[in-house]
C-alpha atoms as a PDB file:
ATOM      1  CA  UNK A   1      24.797 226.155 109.051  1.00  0.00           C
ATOM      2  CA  UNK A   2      25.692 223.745 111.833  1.00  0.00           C
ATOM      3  CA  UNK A   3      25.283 220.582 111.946  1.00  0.00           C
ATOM      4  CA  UNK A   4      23.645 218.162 115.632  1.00  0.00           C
ATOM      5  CA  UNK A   5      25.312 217.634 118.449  1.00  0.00           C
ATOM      6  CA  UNK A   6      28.242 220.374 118.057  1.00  0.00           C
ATOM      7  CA  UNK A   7      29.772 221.669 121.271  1.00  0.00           C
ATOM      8  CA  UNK A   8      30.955 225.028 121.720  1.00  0.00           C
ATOM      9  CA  UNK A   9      32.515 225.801 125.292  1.00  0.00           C
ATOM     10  CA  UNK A  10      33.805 229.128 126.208  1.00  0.00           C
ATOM     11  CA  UNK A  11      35.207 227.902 129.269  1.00  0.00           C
ATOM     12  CA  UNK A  12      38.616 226.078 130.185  1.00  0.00           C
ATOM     13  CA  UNK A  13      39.524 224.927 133.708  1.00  0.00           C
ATOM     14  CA  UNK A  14      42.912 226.184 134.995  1.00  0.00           C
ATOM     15  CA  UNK A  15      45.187 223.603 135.456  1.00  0.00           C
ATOM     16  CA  UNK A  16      48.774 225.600 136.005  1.00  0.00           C
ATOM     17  CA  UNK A  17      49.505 225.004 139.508  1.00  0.00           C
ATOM     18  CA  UNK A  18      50.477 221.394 140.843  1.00  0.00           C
ATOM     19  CA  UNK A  19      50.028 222.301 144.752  1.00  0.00           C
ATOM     20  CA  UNK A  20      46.131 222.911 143.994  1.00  0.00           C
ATOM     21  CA  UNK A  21      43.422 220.983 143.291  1.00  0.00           C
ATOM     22  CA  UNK A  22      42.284 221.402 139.447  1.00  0.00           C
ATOM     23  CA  UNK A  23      38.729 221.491 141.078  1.00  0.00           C
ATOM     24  CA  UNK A  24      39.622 224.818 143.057  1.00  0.00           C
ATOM     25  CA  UNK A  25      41.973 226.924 140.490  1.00  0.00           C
ATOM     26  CA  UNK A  26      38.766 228.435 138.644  1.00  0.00           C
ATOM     27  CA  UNK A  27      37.996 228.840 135.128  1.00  0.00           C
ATOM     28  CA  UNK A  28      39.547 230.886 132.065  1.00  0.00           C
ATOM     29  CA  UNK A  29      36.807 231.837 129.565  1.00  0.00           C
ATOM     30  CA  UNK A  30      37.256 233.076 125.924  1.00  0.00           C
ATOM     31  CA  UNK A  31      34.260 233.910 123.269  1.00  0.00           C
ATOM     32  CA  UNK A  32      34.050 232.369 120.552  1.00  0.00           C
ATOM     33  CA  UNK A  33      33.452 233.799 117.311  1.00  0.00           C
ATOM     34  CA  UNK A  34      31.507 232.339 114.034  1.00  0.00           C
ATOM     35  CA  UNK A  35      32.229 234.636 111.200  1.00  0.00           C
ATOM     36  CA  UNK A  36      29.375 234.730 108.377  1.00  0.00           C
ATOM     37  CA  UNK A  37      28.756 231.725 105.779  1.00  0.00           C
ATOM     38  CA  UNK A  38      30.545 229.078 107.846  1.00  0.00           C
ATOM     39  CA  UNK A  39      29.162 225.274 107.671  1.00  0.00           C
ATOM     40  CA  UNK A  40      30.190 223.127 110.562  1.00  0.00           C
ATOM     41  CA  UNK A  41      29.025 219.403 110.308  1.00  0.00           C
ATOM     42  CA  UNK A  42      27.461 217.048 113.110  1.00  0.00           C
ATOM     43  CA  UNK A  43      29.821 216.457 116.239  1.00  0.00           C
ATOM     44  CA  UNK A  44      32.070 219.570 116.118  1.00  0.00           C
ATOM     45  CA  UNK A  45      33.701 220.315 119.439  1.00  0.00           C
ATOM     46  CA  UNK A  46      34.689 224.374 119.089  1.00  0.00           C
ATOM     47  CA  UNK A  47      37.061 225.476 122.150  1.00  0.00           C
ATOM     48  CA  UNK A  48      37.173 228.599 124.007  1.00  0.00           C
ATOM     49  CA  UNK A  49      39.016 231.652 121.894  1.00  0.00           C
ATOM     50  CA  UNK A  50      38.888 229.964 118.314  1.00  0.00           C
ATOM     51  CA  UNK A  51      37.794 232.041 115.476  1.00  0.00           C
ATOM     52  CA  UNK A  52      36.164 230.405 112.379  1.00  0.00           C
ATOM     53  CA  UNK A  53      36.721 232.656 109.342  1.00  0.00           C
ATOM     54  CA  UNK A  54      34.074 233.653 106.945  1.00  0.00           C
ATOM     55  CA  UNK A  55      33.623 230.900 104.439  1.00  0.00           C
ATOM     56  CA  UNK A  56      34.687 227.951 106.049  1.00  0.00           C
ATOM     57  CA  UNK A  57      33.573 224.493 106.489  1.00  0.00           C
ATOM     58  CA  UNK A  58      34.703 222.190 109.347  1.00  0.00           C
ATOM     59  CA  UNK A  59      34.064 218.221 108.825  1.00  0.00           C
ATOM     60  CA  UNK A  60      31.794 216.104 111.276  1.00  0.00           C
ATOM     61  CA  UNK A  61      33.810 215.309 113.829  1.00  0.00           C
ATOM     62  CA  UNK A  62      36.400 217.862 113.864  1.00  0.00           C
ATOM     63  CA  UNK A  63      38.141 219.149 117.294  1.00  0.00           C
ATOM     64  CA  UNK A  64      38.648 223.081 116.341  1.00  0.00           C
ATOM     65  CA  UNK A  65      41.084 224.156 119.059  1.00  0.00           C
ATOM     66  CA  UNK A  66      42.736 227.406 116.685  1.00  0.00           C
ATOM     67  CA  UNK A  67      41.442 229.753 114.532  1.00  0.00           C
ATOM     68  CA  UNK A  68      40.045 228.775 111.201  1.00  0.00           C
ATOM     69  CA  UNK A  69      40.905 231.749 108.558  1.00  0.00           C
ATOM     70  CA  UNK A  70      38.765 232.543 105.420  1.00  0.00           C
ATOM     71  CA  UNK A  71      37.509 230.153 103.130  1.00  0.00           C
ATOM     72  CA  UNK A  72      38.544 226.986 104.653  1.00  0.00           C
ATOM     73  CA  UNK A  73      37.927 223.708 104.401  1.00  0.00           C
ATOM     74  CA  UNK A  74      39.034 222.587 108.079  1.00  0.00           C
ATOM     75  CA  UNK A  75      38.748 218.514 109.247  1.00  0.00           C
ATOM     76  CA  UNK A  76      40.485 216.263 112.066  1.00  0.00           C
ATOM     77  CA  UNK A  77      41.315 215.861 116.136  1.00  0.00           C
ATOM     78  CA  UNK A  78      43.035 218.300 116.260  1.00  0.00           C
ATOM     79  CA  UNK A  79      41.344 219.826 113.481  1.00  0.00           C
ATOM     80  CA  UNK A  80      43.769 221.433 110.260  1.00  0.00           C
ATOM     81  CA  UNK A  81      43.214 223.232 107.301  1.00  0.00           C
ATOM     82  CA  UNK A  82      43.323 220.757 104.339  1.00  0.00           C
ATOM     83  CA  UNK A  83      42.196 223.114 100.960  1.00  0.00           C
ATOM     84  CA  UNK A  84      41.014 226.747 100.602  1.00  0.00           C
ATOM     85  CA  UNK A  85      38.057 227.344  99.004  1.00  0.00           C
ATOM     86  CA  UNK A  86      37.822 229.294  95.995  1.00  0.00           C
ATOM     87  CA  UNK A  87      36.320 232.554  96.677  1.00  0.00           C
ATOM     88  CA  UNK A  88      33.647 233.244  94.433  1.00  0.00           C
ATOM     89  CA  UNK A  89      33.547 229.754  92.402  1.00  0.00           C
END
């Protein structure tokens, strides 16, 4: 399930050097991957590279810039693991 108005970019601008523009050192992409049976509420923002385990929930609002393992419950900017969910109850 997910929720309006979440973001997922793949993409990340490069950023390394100091002697180039930001504007002219490209772009990094990673997938990202939504594992089965995840819930992510209204105004998620996912990053490039994250993996959401199977199971998990991610509160409204939430900034997901790691992975997410299994049968999580995952809120906040940055967003963090606060419970597990039971598996199976």
């Amino acid at each position: 399930m997910i929720g309006p108005n979440v973001v997922m970019d793949t993409s990340r601008h490069n950023d390394a050097r100091a002697d180039i523009p930001m504007r002219e050192q490209g772009m990094t992409y990673a997938p990202i991957t939504i594992e089965d049976d995840v819930w992510i509420g209204a105004n998620v923002v996912i990053t490039s590279g994250v993996n959401i385990g199977h199971g998990s929930i991610i509160g409204a609002g939430a900034v997901v810039v790691r992975d997410i393992p299994p049968f999580s419950v995952a809120v906040g900017v940055p967003c963090r693991v606060v419970r597990k969910r039971l598996d199976g109850e």
